[in-house]
N, C-alpha and C. Protein backbone atom coordinates (compact mmCIF):
# COMPACT_ATOMS: atom_id res chain seq x y z
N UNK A 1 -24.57 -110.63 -14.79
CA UNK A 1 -24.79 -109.46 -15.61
C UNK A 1 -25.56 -108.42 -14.79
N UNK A 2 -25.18 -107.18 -14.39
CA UNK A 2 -25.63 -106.17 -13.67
C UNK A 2 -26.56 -105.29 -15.01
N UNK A 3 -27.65 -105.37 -14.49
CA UNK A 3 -28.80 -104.49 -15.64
C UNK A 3 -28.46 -102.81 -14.80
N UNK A 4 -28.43 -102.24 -15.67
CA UNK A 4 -28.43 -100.15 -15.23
C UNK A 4 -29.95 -99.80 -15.50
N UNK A 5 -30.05 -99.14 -14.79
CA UNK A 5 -31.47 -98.53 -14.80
C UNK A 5 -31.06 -96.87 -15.11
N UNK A 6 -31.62 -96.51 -16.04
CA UNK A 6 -31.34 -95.53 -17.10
C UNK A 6 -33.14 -94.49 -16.80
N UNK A 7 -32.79 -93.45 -16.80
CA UNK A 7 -34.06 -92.47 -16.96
C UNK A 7 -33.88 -91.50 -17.98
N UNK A 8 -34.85 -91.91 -18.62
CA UNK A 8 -35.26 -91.01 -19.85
C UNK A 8 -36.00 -90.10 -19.68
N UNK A 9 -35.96 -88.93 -19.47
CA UNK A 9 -36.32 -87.44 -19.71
C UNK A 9 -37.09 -86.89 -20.88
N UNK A 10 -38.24 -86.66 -20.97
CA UNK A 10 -38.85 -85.91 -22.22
C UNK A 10 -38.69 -84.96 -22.15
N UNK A 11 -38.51 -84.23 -23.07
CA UNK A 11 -38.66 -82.72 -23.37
C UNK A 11 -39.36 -81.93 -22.02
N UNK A 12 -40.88 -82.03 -22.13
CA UNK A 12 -41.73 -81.52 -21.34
C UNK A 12 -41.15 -81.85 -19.18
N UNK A 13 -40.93 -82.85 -19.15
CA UNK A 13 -40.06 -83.13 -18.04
C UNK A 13 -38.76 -82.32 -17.88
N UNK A 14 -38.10 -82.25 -18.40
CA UNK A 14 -36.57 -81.42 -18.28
C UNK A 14 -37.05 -80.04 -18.13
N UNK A 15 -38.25 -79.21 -18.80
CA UNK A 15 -38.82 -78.30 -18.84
C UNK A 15 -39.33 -78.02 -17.33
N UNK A 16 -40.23 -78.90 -17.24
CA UNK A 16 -40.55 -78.60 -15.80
C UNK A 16 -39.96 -78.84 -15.01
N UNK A 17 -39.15 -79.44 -14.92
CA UNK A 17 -37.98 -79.59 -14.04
C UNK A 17 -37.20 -78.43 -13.74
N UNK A 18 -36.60 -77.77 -15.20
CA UNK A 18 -35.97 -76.77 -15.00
C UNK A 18 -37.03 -74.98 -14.50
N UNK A 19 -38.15 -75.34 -14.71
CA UNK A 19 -39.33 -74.36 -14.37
C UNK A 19 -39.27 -74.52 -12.44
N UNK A 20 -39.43 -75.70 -11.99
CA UNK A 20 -39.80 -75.36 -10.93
C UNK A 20 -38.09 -74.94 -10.40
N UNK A 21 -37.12 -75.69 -10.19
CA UNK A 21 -35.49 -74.60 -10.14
C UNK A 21 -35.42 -73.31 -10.45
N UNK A 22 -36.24 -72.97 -11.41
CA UNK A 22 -36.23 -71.68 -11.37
C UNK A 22 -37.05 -70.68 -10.35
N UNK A 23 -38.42 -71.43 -10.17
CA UNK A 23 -39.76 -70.81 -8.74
C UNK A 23 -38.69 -70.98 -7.98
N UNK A 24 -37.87 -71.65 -7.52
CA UNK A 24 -37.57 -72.09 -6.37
C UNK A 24 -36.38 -70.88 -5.97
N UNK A 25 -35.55 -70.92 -6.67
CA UNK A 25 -34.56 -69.64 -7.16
C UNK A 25 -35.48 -68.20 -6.65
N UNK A 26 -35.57 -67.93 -7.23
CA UNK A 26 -36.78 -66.76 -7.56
C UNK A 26 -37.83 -66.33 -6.17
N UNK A 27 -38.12 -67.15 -5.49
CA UNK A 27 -38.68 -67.47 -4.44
C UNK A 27 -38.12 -67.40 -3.55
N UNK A 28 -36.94 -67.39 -3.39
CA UNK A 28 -35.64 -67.17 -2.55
C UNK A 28 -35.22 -65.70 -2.34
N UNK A 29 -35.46 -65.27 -3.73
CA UNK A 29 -34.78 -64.02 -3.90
C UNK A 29 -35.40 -63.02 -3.20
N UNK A 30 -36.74 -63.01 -3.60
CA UNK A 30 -37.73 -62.18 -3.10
C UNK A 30 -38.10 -62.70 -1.53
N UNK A 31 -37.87 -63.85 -1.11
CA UNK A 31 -38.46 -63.76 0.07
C UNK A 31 -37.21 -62.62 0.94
N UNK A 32 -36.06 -63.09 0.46
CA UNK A 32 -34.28 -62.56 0.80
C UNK A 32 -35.37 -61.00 0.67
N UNK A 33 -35.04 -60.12 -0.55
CA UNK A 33 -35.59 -59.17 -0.63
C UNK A 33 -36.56 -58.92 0.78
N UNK A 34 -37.68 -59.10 0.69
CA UNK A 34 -38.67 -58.80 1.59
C UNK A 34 -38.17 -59.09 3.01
N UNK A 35 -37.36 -59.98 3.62
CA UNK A 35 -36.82 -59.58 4.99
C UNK A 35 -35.84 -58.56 4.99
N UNK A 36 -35.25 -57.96 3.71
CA UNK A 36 -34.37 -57.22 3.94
C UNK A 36 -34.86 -55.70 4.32
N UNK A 37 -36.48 -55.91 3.51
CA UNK A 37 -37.19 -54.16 3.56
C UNK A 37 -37.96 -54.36 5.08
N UNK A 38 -37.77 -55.26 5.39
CA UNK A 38 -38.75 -55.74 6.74
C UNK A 38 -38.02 -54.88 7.50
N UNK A 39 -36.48 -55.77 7.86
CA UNK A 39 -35.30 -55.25 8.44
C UNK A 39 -35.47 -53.76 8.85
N UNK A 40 -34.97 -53.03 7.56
CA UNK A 40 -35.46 -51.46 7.24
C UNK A 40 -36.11 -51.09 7.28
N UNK A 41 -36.98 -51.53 7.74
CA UNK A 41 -38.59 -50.57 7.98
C UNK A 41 -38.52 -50.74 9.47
N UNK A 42 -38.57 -51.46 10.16
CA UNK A 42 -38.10 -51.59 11.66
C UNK A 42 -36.98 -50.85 11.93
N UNK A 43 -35.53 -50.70 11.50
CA UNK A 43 -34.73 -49.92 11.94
C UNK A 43 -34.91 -48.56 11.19
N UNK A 44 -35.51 -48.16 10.22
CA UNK A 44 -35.80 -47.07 10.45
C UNK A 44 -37.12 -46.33 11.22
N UNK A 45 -37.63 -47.11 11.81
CA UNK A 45 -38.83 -47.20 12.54
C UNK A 45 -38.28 -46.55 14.01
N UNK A 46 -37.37 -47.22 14.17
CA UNK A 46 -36.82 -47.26 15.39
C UNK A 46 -36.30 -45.86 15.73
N UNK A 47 -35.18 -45.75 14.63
CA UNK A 47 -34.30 -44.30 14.72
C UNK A 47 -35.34 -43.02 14.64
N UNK A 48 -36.24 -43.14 13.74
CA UNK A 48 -37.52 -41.77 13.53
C UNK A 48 -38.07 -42.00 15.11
N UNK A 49 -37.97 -42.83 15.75
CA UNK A 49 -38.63 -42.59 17.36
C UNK A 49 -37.59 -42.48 17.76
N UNK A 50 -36.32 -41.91 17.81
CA UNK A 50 -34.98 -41.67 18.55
C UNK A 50 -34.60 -40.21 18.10
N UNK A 51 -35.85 -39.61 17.03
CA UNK A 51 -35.36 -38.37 16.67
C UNK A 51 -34.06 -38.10 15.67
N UNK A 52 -33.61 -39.73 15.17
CA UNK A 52 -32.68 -39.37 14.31
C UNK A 52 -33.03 -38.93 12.97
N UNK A 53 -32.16 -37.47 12.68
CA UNK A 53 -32.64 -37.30 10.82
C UNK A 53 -32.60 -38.19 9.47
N UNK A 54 -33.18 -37.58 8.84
CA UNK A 54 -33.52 -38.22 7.77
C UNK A 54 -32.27 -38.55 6.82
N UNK A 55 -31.57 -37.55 6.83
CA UNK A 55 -30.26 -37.94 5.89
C UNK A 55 -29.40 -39.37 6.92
N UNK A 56 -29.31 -38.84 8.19
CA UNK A 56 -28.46 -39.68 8.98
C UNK A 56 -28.82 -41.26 8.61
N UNK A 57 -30.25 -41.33 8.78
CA UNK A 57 -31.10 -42.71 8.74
C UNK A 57 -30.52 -43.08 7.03
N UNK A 58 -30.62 -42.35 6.05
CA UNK A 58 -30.62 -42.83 4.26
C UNK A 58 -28.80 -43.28 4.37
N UNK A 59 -27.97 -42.29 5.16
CA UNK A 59 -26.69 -43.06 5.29
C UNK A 59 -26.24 -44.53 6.28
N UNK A 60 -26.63 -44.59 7.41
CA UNK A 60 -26.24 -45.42 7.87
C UNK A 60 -26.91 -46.57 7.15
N UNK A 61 -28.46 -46.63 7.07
CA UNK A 61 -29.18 -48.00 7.01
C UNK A 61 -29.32 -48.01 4.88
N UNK A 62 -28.47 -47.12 4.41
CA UNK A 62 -28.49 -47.22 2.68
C UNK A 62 -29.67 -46.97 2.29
N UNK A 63 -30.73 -46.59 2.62
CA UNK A 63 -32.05 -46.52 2.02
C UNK A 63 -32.63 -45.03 1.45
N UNK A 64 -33.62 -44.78 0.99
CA UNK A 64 -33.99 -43.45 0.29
C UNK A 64 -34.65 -42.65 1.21
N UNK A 65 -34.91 -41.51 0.98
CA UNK A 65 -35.57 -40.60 1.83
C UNK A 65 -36.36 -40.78 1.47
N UNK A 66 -37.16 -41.43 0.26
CA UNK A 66 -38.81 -41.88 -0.38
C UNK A 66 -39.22 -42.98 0.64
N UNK A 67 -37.90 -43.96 1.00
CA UNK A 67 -38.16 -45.01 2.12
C UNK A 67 -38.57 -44.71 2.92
N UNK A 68 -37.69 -43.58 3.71
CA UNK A 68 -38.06 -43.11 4.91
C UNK A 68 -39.47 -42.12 4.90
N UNK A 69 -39.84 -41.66 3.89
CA UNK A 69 -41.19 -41.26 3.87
C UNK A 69 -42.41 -42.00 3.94
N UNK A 70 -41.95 -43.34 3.59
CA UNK A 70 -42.96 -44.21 3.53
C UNK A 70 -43.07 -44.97 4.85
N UNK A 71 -42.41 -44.80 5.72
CA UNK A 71 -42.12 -45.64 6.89
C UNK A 71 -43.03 -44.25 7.88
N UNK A 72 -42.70 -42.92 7.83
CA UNK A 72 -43.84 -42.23 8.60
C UNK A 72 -45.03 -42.15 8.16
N UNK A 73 -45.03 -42.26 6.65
CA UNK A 73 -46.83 -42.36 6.85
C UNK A 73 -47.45 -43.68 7.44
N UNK A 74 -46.62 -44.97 7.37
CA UNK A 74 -47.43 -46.01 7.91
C UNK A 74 -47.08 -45.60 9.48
N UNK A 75 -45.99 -44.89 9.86
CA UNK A 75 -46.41 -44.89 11.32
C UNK A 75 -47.82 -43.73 11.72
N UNK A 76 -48.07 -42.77 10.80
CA UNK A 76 -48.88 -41.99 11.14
C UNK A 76 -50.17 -42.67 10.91
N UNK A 77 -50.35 -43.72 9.96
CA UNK A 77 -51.47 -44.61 9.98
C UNK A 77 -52.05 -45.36 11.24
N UNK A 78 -50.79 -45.61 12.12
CA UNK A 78 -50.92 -46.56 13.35
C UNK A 78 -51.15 -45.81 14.57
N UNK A 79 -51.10 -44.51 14.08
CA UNK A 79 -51.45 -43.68 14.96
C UNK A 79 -53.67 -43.31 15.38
């Protein structure tokens, strides 16, 4: 006779279970997110020291001219 070993789940278990799948999800997203503005802040970093304009930079690399405003004041900070 083969005995099954069976797991029973409470409420509060399936919960947290499904809580941390979700951090974990979520945690992904935003880290994804945050290398993506990393990305863009470096290549538009790059092009504003190549003298490329501002519209040119919001078309090629998709980003805002609020982006790109925010990327010279931190370079004028490092200045």
């Amino acid at each position: 006779m083969r005995k099954m070993k069976t797991k029973i789940l409470s409420l509060g278990d399936r919960l947290r279970e499904e809580g941390i799948q979700i951090g974990v999800k979520k945690g992904r997203e935003e880290g994804r997110e945050e290398g993506i503005e990393k990305k863009n802040f470096t290549a538009t970093k790059n092009m504003l020291e190549k003298d490329f304009p501002v519209s040119t930079i919001c078309d090629i690399l998709d980003v805002t001219p609020e982006f790109v405003q925010k990327v010279i004041e931190a370079l004028r900070k490092e200045e």
